[in-house]
Protein backbone atom coordinates (compact mmCIF):
# COMPACT_ATOMS: atom_id res chain seq x y z
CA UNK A 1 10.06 -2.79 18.96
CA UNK A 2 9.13 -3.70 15.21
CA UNK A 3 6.50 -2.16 13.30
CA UNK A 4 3.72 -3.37 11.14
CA UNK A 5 5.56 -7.04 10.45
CA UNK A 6 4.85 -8.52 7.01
CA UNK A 7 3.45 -11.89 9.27
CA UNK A 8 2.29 -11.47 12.96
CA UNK A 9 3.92 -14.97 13.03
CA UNK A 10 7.72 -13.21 12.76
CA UNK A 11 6.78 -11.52 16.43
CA UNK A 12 6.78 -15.51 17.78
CA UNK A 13 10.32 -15.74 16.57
CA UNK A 14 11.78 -13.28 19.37
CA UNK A 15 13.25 -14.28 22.39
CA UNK A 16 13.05 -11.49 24.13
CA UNK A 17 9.46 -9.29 24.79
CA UNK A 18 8.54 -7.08 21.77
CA UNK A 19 6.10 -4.54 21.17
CA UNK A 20 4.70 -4.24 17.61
CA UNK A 21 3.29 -1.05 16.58
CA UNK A 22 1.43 -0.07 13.75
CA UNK A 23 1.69 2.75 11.55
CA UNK A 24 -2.15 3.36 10.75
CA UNK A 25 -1.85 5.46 13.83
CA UNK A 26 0.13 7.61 11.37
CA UNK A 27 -1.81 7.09 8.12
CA UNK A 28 -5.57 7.24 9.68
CA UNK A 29 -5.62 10.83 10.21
CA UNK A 30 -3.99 11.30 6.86
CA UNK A 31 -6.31 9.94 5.10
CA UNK A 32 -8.87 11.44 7.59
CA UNK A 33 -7.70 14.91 6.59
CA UNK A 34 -7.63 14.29 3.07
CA UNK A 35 -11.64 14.18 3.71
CA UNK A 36 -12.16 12.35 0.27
CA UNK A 37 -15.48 11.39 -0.82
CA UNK A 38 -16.36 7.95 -1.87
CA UNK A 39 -13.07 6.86 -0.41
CA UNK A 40 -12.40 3.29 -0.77
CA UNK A 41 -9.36 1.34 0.24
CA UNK A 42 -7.20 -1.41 -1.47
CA UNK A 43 -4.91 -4.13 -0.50
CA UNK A 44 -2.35 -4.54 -3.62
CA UNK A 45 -2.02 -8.00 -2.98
CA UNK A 46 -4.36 -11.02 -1.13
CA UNK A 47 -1.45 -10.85 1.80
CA UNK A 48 -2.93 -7.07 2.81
CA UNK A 49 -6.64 -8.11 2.87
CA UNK A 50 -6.43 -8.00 7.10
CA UNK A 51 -4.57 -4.69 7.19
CA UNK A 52 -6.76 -3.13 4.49
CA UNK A 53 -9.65 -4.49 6.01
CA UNK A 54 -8.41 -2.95 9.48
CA UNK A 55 -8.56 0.35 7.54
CA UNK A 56 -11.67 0.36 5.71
CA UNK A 57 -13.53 -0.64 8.83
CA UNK A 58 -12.14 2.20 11.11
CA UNK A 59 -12.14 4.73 8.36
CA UNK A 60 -16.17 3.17 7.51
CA UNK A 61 -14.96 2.84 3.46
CA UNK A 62 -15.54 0.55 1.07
CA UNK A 63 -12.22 -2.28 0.64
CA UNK A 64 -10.62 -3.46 -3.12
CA UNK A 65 -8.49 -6.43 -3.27
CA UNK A 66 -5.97 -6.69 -6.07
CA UNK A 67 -5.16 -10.65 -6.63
CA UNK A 68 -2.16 -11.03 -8.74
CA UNK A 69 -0.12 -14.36 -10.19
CA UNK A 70 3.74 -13.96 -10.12
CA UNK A 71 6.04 -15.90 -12.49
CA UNK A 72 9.07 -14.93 -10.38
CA UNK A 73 10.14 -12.72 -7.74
CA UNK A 74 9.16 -9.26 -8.01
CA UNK A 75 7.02 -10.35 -11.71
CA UNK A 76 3.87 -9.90 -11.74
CA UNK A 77 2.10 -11.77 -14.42
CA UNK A 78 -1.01 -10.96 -14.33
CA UNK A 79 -3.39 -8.70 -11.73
CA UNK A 80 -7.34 -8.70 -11.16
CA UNK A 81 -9.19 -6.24 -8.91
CA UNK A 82 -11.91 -7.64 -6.71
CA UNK A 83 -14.32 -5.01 -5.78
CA UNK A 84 -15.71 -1.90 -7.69
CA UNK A 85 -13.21 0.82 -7.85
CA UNK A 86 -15.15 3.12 -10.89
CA UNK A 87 -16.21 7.07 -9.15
CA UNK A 88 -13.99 6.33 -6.08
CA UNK A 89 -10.71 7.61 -4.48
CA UNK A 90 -8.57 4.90 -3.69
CA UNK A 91 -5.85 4.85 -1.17
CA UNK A 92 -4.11 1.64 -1.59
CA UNK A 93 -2.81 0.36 1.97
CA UNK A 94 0.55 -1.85 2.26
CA UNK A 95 3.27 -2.62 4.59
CA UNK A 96 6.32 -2.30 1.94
CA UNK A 97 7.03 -1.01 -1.75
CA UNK A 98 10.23 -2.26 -2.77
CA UNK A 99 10.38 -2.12 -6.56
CA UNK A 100 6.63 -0.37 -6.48
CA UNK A 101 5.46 -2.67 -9.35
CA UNK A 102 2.52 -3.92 -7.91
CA UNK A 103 1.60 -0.79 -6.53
CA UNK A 104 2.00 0.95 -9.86
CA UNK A 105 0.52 -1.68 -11.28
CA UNK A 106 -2.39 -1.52 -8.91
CA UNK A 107 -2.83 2.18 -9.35
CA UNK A 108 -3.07 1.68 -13.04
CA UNK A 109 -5.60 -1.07 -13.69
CA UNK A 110 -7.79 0.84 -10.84
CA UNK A 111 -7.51 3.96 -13.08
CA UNK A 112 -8.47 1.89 -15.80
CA UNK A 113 -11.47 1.21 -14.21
CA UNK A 114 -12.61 4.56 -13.87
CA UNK A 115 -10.87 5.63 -10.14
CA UNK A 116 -10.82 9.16 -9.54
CA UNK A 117 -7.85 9.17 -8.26
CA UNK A 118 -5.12 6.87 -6.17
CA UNK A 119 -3.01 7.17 -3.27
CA UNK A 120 -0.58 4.90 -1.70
CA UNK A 121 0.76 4.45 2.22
CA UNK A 122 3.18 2.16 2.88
CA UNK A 123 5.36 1.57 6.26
CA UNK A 124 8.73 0.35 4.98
CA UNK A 125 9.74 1.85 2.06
CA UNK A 126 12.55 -0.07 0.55
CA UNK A 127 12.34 1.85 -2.85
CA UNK A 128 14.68 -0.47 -4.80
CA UNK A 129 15.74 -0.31 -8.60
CA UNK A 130 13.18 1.83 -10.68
CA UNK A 131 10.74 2.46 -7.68
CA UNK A 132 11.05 6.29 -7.78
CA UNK A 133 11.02 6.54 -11.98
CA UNK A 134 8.14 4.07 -11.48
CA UNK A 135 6.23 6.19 -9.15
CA UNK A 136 6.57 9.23 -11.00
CA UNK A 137 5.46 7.63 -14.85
CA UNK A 138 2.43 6.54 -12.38
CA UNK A 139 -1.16 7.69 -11.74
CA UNK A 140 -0.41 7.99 -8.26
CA UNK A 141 -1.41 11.04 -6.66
CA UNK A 142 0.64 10.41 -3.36
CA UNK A 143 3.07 8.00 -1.94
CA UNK A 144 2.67 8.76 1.55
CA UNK A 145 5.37 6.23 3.94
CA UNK A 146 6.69 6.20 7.38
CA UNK A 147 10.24 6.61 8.41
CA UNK A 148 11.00 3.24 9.15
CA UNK A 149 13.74 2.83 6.41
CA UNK A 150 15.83 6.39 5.78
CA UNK A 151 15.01 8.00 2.32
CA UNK A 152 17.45 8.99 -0.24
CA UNK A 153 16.65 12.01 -2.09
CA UNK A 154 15.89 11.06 -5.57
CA UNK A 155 18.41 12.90 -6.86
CA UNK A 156 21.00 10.74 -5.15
CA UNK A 157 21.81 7.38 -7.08
């Protein structure tokens, strides 16, 4: 069983039958509950456009795309958001946060550009380096992730 893959590709890879679930059946009726107004949902990065698409259709919202340039590995050099995020509440939708600088990043330019406020989901949350310092020093509301990798208190380092 895997969950939310990074590439529906990887599921080809298996030799034996697999089952890929998906964690929106978690995160929907989260964000459903939250009942925000002018909700609108963002993919940190062009690789999320189908899963935040997914979202925004199902949850009948509005869809941001942030398109960012690395120089390296987990360096983002520069980020642009495609769509209007100014009077909305955005819950940005992605599979991981490992370092969280993109979605920090994210959260802040979308801030920047009058948000109301942002949220994050993610399914794995890897949570590597600074990613809880990060996430604190940032505009995000919530940080909302599945169980798929075990938490460490962030006391424990």
């Amino acid at each position: 069983m895997t969950m939310d893959l990074h590439a529906d590709q990887i599921q080809a890879f298996f030799d034996v039958p697999v089952d890929h679930i998906y964690a929106s059946s978690l995160f929907v009726p989260y964000i459903q509950k939250l009942n925000l107004e002018n909700l609108i949902i963002a993919a940190p990065d062009m690789g999320g456009t189908k899963r935040a698409s997914a979202y925004s259709r199902f949850l009948k919202a509005e869809m941001a795309i942030c398109y960012k340039l690395r120089k390296q590995a987990n360096v983002v050099e520069h980020m642009t958001i495609i769509g209007n995020v100014k009077g909305k509440n955005v819950v940005i939708v992605d599979d991981i946060i490992d370092t969280a600088g993109t979605m920090v990043l994210a959260a802040e330019m979308m801030m920047q550009q009058g948000a109301n406020s942002v949220r994050a989901v993610a399914t794995h949350a890897v949570l590597s380096g600074q990613a809880y310092e990060r996430i604190e020093k940032s505009p995000l509301i919530d940080v909302i992730v599945s169980d798929s990798i075990p938490l460490r208190r962030h006391s424990d380092k």
